[in-house]
C-alpha atoms as a PDB file:
ATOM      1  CA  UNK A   1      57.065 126.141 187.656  1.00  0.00           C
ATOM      2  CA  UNK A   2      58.124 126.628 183.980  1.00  0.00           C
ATOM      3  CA  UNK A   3      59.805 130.035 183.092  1.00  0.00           C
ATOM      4  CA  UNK A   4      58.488 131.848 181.097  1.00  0.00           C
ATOM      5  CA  UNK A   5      60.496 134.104 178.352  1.00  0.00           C
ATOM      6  CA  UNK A   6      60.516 137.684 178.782  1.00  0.00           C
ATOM      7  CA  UNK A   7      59.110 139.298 175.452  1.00  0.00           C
ATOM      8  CA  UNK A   8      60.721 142.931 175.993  1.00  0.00           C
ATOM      9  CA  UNK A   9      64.012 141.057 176.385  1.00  0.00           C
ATOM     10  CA  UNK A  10      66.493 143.351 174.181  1.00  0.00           C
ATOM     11  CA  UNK A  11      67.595 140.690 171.365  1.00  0.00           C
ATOM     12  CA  UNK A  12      71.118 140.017 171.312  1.00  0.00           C
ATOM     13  CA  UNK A  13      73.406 141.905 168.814  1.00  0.00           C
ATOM     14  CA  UNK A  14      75.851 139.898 166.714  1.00  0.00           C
ATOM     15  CA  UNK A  15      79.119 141.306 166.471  1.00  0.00           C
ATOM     16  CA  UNK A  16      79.598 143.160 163.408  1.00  0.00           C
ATOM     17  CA  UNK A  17      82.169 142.324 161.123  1.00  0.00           C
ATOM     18  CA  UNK A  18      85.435 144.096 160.863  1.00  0.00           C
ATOM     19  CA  UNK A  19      85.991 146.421 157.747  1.00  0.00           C
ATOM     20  CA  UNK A  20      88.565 144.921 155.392  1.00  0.00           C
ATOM     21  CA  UNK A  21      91.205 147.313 153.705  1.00  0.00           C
ATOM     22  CA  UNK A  22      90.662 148.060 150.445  1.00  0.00           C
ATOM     23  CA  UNK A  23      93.514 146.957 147.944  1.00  0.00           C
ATOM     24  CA  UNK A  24      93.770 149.625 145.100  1.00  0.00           C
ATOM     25  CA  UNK A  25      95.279 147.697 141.782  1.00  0.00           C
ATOM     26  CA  UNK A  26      96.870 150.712 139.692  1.00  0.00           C
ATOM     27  CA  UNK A  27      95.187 149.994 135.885  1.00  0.00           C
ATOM     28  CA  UNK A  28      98.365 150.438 133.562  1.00  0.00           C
ATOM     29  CA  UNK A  29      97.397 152.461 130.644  1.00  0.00           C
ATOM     30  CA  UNK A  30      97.821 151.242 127.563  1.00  0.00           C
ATOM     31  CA  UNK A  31     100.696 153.192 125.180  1.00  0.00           C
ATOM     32  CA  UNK A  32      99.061 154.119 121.612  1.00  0.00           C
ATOM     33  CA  UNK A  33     101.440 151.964 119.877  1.00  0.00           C
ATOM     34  CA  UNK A  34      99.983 148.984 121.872  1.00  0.00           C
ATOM     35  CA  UNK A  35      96.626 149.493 121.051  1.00  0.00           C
ATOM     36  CA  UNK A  36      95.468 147.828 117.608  1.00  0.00           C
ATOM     37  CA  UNK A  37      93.558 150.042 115.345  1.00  0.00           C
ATOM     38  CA  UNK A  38      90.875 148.731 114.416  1.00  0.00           C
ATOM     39  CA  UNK A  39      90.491 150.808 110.750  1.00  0.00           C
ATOM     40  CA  UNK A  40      93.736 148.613 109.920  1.00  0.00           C
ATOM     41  CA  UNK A  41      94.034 145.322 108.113  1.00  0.00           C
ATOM     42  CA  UNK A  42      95.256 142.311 109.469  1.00  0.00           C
ATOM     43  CA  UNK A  43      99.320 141.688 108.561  1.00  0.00           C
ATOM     44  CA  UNK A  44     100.015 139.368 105.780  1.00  0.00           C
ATOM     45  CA  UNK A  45     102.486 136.902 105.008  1.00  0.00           C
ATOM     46  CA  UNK A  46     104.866 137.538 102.773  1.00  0.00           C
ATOM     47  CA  UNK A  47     103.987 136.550  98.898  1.00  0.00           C
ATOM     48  CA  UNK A  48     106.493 134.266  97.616  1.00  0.00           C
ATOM     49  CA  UNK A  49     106.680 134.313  93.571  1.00  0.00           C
ATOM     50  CA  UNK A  50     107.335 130.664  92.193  1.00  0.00           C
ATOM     51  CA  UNK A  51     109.094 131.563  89.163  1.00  0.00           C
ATOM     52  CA  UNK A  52     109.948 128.917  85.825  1.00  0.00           C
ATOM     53  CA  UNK A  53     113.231 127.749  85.387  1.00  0.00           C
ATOM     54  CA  UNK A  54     112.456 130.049  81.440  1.00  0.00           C
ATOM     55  CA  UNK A  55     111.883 132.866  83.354  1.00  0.00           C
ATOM     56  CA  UNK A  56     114.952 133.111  85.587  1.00  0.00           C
ATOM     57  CA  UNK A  57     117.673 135.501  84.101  1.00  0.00           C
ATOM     58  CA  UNK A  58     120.914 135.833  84.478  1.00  0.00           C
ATOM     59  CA  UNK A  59     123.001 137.053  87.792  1.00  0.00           C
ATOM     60  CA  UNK A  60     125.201 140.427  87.311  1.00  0.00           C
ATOM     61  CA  UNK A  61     128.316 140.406  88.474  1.00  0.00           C
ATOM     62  CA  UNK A  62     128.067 136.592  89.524  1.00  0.00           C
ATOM     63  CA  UNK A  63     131.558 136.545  90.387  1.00  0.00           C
ATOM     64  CA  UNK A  64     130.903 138.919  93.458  1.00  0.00           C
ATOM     65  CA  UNK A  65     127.277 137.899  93.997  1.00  0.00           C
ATOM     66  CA  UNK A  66     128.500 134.172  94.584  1.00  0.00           C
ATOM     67  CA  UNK A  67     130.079 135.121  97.859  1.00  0.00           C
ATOM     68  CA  UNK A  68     126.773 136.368  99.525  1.00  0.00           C
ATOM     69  CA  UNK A  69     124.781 133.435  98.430  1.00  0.00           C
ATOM     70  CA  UNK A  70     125.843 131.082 101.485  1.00  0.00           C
ATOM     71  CA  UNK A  71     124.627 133.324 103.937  1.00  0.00           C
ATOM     72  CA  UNK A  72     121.501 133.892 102.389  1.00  0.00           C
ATOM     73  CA  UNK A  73     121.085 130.358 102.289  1.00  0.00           C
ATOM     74  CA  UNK A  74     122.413 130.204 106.102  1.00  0.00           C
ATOM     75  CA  UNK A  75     119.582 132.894 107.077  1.00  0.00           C
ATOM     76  CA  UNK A  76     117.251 132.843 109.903  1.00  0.00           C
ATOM     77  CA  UNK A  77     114.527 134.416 107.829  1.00  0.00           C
ATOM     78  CA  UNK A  78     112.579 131.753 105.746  1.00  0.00           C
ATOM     79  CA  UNK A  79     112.314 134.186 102.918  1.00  0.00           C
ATOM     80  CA  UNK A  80     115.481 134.901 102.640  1.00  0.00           C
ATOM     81  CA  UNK A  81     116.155 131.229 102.061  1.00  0.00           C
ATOM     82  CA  UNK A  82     113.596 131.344  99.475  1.00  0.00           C
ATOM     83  CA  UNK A  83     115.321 134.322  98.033  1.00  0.00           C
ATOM     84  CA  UNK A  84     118.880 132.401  98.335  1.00  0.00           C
ATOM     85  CA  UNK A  85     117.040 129.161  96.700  1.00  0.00           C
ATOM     86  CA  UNK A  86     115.980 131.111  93.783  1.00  0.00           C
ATOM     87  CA  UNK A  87     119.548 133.007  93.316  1.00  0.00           C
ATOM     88  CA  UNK A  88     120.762 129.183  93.563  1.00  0.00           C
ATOM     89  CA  UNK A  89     118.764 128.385  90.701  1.00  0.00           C
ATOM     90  CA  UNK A  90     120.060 131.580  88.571  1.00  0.00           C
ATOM     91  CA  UNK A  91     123.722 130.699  89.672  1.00  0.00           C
ATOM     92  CA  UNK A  92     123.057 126.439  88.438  1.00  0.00           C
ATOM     93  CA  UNK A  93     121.661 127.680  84.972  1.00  0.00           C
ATOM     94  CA  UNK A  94     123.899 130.358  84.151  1.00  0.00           C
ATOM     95  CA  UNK A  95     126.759 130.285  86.421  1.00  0.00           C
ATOM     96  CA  UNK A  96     127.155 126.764  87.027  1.00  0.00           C
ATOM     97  CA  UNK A  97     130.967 126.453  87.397  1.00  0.00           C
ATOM     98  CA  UNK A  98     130.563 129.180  89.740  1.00  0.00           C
ATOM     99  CA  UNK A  99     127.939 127.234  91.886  1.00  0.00           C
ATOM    100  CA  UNK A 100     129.626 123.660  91.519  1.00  0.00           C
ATOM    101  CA  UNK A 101     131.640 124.140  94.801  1.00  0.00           C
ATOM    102  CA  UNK A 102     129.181 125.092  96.815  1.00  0.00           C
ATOM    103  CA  UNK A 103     126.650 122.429  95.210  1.00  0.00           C
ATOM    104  CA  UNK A 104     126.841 119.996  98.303  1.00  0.00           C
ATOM    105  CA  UNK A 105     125.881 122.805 100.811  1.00  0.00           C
ATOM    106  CA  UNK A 106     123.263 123.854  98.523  1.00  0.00           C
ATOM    107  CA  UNK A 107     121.850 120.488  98.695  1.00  0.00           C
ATOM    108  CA  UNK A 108     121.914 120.399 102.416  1.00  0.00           C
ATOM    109  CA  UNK A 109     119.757 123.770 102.240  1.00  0.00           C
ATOM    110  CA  UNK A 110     117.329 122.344  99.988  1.00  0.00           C
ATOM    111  CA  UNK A 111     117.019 119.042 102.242  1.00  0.00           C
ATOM    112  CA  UNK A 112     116.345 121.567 105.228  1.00  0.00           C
ATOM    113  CA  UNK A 113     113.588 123.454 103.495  1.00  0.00           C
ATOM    114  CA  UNK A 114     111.680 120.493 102.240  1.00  0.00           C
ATOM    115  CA  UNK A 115     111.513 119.646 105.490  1.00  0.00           C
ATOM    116  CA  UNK A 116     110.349 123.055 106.739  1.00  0.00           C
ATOM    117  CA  UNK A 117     106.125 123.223 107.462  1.00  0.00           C
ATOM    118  CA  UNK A 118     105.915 126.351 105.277  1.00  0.00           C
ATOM    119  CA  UNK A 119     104.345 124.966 101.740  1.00  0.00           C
ATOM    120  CA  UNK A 120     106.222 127.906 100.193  1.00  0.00           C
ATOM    121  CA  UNK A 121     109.739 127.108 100.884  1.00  0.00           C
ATOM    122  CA  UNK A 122     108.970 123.580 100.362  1.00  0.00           C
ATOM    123  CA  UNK A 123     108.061 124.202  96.949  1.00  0.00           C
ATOM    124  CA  UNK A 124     111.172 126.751  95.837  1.00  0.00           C
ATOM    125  CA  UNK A 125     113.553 124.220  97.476  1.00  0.00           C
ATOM    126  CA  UNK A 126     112.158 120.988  94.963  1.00  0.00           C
ATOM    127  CA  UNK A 127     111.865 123.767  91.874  1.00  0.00           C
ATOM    128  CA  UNK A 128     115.627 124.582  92.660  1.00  0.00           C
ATOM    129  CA  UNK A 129     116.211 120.855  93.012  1.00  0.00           C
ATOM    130  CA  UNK A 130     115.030 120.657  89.415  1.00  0.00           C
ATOM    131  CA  UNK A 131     116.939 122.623  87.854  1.00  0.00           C
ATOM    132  CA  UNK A 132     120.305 121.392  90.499  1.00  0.00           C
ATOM    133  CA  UNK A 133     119.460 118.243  88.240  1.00  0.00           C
ATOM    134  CA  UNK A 134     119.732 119.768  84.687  1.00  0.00           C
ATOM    135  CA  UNK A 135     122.587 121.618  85.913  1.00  0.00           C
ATOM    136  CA  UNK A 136     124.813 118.712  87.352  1.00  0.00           C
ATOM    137  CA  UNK A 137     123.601 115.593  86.550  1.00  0.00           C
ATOM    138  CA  UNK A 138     126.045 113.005  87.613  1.00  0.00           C
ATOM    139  CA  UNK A 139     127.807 115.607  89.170  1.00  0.00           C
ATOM    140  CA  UNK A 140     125.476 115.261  92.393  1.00  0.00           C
ATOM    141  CA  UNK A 141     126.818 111.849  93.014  1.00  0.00           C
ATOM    142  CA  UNK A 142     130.399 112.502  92.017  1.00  0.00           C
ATOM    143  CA  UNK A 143     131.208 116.029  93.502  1.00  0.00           C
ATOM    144  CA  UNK A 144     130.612 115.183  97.535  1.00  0.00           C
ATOM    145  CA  UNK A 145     129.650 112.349  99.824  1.00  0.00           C
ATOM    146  CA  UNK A 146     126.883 110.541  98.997  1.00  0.00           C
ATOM    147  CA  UNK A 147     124.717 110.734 101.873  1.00  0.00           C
ATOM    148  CA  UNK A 148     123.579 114.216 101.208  1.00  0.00           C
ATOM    149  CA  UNK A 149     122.187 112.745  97.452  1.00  0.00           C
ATOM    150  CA  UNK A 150     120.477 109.897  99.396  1.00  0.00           C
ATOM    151  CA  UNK A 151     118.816 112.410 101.729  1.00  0.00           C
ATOM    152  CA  UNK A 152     117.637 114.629  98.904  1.00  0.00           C
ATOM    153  CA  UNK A 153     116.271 111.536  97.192  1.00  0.00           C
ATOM    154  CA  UNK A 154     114.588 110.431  99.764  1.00  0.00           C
ATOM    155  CA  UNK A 155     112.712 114.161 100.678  1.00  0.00           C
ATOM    156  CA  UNK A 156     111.469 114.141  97.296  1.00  0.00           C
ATOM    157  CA  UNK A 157     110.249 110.432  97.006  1.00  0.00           C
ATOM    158  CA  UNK A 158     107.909 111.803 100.288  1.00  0.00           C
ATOM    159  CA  UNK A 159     107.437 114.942  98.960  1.00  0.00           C
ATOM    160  CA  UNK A 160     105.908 113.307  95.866  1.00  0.00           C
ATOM    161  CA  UNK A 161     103.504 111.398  98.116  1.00  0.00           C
ATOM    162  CA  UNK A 162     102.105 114.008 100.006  1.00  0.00           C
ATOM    163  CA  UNK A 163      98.381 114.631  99.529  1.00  0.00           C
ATOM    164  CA  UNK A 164      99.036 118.409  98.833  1.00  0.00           C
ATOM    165  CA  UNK A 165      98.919 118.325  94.945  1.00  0.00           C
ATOM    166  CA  UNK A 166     101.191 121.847  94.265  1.00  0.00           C
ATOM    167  CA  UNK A 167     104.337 119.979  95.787  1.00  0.00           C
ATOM    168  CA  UNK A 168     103.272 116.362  94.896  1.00  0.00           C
ATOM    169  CA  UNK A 169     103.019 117.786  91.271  1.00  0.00           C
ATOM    170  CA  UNK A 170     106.436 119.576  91.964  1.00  0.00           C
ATOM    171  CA  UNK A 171     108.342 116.521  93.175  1.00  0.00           C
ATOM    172  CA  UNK A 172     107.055 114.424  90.727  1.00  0.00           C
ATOM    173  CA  UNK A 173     108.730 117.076  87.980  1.00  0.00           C
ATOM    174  CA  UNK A 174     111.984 117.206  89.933  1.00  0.00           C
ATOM    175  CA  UNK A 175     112.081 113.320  89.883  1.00  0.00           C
ATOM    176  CA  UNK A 176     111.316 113.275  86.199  1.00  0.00           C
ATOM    177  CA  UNK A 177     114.488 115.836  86.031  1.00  0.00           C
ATOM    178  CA  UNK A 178     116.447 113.707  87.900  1.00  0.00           C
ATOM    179  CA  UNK A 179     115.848 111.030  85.670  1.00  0.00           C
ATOM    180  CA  UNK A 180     116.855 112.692  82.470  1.00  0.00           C
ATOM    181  CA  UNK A 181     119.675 114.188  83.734  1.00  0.00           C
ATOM    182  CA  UNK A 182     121.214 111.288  85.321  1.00  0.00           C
ATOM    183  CA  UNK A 183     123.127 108.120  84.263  1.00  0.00           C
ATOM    184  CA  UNK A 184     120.744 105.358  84.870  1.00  0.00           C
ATOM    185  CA  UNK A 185     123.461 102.455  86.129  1.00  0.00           C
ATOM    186  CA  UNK A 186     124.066 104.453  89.179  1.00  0.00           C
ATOM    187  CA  UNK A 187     121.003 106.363  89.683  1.00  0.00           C
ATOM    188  CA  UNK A 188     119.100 102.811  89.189  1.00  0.00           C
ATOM    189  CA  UNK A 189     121.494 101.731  92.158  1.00  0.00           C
ATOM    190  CA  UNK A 190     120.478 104.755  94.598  1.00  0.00           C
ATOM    191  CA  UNK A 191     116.512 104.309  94.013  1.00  0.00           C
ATOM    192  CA  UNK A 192     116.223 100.673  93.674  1.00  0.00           C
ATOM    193  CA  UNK A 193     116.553 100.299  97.909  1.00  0.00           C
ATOM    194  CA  UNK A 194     113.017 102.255  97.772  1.00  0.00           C
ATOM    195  CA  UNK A 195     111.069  99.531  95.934  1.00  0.00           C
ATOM    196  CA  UNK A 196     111.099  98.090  99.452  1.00  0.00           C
ATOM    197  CA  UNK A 197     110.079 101.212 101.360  1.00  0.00           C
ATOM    198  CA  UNK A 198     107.334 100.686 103.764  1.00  0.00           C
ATOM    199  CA  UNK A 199     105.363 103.321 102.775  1.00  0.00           C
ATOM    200  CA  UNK A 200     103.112 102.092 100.220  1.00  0.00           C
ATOM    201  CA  UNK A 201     102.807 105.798  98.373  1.00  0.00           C
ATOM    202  CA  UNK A 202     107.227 106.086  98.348  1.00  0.00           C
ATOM    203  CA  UNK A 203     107.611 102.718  96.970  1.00  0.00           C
ATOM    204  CA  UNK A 204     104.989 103.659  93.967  1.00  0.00           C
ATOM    205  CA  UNK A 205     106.911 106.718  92.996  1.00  0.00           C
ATOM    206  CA  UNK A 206     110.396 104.705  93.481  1.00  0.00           C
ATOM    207  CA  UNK A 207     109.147 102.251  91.284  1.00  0.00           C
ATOM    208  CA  UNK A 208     107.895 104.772  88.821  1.00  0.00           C
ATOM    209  CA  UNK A 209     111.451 106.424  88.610  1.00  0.00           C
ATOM    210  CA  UNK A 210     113.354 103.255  88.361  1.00  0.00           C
ATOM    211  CA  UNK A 211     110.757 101.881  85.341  1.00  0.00           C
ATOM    212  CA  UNK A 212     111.805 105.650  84.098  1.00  0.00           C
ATOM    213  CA  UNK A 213     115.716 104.588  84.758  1.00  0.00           C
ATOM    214  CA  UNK A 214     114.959 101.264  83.630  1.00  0.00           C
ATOM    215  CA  UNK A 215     114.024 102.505  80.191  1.00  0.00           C
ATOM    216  CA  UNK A 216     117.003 104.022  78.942  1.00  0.00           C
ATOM    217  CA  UNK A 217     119.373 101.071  79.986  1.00  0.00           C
ATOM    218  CA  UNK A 218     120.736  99.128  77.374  1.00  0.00           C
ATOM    219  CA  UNK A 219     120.985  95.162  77.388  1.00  0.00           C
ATOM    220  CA  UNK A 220     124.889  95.491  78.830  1.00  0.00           C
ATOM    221  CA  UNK A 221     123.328  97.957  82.158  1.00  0.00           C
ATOM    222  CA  UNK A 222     120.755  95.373  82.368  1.00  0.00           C
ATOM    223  CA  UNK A 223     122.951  92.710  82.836  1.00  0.00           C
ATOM    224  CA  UNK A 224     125.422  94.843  85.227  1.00  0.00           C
ATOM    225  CA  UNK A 225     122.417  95.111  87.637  1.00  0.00           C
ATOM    226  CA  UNK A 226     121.137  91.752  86.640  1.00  0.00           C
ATOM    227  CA  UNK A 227     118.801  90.726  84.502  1.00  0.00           C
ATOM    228  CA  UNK A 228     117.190  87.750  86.724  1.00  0.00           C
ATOM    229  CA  UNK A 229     117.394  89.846  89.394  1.00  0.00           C
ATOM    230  CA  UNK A 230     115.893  93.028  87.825  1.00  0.00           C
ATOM    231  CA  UNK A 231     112.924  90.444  86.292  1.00  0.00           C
ATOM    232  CA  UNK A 232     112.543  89.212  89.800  1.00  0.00           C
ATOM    233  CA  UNK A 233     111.957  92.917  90.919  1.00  0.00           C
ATOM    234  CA  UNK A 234     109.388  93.364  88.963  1.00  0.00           C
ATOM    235  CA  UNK A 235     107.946  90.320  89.351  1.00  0.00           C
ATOM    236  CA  UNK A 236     107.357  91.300  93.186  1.00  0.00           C
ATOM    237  CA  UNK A 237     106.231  94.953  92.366  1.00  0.00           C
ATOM    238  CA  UNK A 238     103.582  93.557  90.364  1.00  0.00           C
ATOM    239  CA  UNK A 239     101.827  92.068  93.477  1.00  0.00           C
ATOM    240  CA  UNK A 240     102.102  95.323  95.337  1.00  0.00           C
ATOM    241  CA  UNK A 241      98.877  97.324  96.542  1.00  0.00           C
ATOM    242  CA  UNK A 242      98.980 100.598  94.554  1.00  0.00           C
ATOM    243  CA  UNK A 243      98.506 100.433  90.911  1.00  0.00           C
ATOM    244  CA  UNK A 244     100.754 102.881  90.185  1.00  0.00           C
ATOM    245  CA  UNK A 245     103.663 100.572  91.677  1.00  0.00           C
ATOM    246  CA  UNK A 246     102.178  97.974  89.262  1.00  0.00           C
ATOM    247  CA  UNK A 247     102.002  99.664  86.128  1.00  0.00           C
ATOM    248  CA  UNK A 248     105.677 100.300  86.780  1.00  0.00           C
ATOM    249  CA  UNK A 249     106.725  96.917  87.120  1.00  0.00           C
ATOM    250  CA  UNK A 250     104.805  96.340  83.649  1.00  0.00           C
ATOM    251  CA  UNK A 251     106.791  98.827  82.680  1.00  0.00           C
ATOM    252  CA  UNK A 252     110.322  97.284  83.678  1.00  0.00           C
ATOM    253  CA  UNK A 253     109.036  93.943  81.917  1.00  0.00           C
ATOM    254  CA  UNK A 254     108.602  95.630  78.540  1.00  0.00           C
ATOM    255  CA  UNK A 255     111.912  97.554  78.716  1.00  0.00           C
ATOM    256  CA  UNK A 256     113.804  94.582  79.907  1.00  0.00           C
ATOM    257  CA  UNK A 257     111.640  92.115  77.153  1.00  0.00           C
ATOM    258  CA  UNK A 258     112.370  94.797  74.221  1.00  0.00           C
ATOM    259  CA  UNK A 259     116.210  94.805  75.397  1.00  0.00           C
ATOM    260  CA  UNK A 260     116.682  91.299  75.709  1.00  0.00           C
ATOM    261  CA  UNK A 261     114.876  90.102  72.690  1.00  0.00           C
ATOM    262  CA  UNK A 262     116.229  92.882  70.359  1.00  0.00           C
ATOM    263  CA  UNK A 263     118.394  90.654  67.940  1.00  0.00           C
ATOM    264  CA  UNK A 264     116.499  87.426  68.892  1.00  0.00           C
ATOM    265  CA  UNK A 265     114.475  86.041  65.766  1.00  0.00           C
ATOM    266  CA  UNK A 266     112.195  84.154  67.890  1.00  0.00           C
ATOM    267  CA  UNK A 267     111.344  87.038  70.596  1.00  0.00           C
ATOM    268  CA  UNK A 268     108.488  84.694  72.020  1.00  0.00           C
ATOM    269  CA  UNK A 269     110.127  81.471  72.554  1.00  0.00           C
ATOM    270  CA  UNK A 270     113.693  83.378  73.902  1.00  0.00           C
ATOM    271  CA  UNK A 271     111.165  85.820  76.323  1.00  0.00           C
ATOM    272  CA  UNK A 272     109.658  82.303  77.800  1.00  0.00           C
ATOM    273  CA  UNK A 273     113.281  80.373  77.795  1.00  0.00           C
ATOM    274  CA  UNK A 274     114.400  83.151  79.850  1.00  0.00           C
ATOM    275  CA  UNK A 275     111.635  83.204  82.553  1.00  0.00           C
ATOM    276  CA  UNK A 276     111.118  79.438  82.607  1.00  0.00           C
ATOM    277  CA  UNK A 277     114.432  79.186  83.323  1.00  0.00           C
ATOM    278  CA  UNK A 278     115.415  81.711  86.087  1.00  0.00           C
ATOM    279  CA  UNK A 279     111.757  82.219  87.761  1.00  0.00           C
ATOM    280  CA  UNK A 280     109.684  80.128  90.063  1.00  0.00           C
ATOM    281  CA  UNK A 281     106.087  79.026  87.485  1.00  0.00           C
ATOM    282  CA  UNK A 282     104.038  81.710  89.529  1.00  0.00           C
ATOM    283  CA  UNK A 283     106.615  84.866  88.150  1.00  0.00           C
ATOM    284  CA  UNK A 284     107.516  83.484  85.076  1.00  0.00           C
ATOM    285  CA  UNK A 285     103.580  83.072  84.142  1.00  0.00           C
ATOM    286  CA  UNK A 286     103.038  86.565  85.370  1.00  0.00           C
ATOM    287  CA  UNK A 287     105.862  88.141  83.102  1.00  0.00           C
ATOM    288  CA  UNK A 288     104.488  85.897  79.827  1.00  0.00           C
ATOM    289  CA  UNK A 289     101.216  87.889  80.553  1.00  0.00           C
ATOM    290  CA  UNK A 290     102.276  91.341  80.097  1.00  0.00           C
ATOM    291  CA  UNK A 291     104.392  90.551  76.587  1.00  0.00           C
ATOM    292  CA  UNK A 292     101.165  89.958  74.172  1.00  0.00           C
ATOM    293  CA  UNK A 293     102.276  87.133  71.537  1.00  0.00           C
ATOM    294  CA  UNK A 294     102.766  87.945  68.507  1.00  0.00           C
END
């Protein structure tokens, strides 16, 4: 006989869960200095004033002011160094005999703050390279090693390519200085290696400087570098990709045709002696091009 259940059975109680222990966590309160107020503006960088090489006056006292300028250019603070850059710039216009022994650690500076993310101290270290240039001249290649020239050259050359037009537009001035300022037998020697660069954008603007060095060689540095090779330089640049690199090696052509053919009666027929003889028929068709005859 089945059971069966008891309805007024007293249902069984589950045992009731123990009580944890509350864990208090003590809120900190905030000090008034740590809270922001919101009535306040934002912090801003600091403004950096790009001021032209016209508008830069002359340092008091330069004799004492000379001695603080290396550890303004040594400073942590990126403004200072702009600050330092600027004083650099004073010193190399006015003061220059004063700044010429401290001109290779100056350069190492301004290599340091081209390479620096902030645009700002990017752009006062290639205006102070400018005016470094009209300062010194040859003097940057004959006062200290030469590696800290070929490091300077090359931060502008990439400068110059950037996409950001304030410093592109910068470099390309400081090159320009560079130029002018320089003897163009050994200058043409430092930038010719970056006609090769891999970067299509360096090699334009190395190109563009050497058809600027190219152009105030006479026919004796011409023929010092090498006039076959120099023709053969161009000929190469003017199959590169950027048109900029190509209107440069037009460039050479011309200088080197107008320097070669100077006190040559028959400029034509000497012009297409000359490539005929020292260029394979592809190159020595493409330099006959650019000279129109006459």
């Amino acid at each position: 006989m089945a059971l069966r259940p008891i309805d007024n059975a007293l249902p069984t109680t589950p045992e009731r869960p123990k009580k944890q222990a509350k864990v208090v966590v003590p809120i900190q309160k905030q000090s008034d200095s740590a809270v922001k107020d919101e009535n306040k503006p934002p912090s801003a960088d600091p403004v950096i004033d790009y001021v032209l090489s016209e508008n830069l006056k002359a340092i008091p006292d330069p004799e004492t002011k000379i001695q603080s300028l290396i550890e303004g250019l040594d400073s942590k603070d990126w403004t200072k160094v702009c600050e330092s850059l600027n004083n650099a710039r004073r010193f190399a216009l006015y003061h220059s005999t004063l700044l010429l022994p401290l001109l290779e650690k100056v350069v190492v500076v301004m290599v340091k703050a081209m390479k620096n993310p902030r645009s700002a101290l990017i752009k006062t270290s290639i205006m102070a390279s400018s005016d470094i240039f009209n300062a010194f001249g040859d003097k940057l290649l004959d006062s200290f090693p030469s590696e800290a020239f070929d490091h300077l050259l090359l931060q502008l050359l990439l400068k110059a390519s950037q996409d950001k037009r304030f410093v592109c537009e910068e470099a390309d001035k400081a090159l320009n200085a560079m130029v002018k300022s320089m003897t163009p037998l050994p200058l043409f020697k430092k930038l010719r290696a970056y006609v090769s660069h891999f970067n299509l954008r360096v090699r334009a603007k190395a190109a563009i400087s050497l058809s600027n060095c190219v152009s105030k060689m006479e026919l004796e540095g011409m023929k010092e570098v090498g006039l076959v090779a120099l023709v053969q330089m161009a000929a190469d640049l003017l199959k590169d990709r950027l048109p900029e690199a190509r209107e440069a090696a037009r460039s050479i052509v011309i200088s080197i045709y107008e320097a070669f053919t100077e006190n040559e009666e028959q400029k034509q027929e000497a012009w297409q002696s000359f490539c005929l003889s020292n260029l394979t028929p592809i190159h020595a068709q493409s330099m006959l091009k650019i000279i129109p005859s006459q």
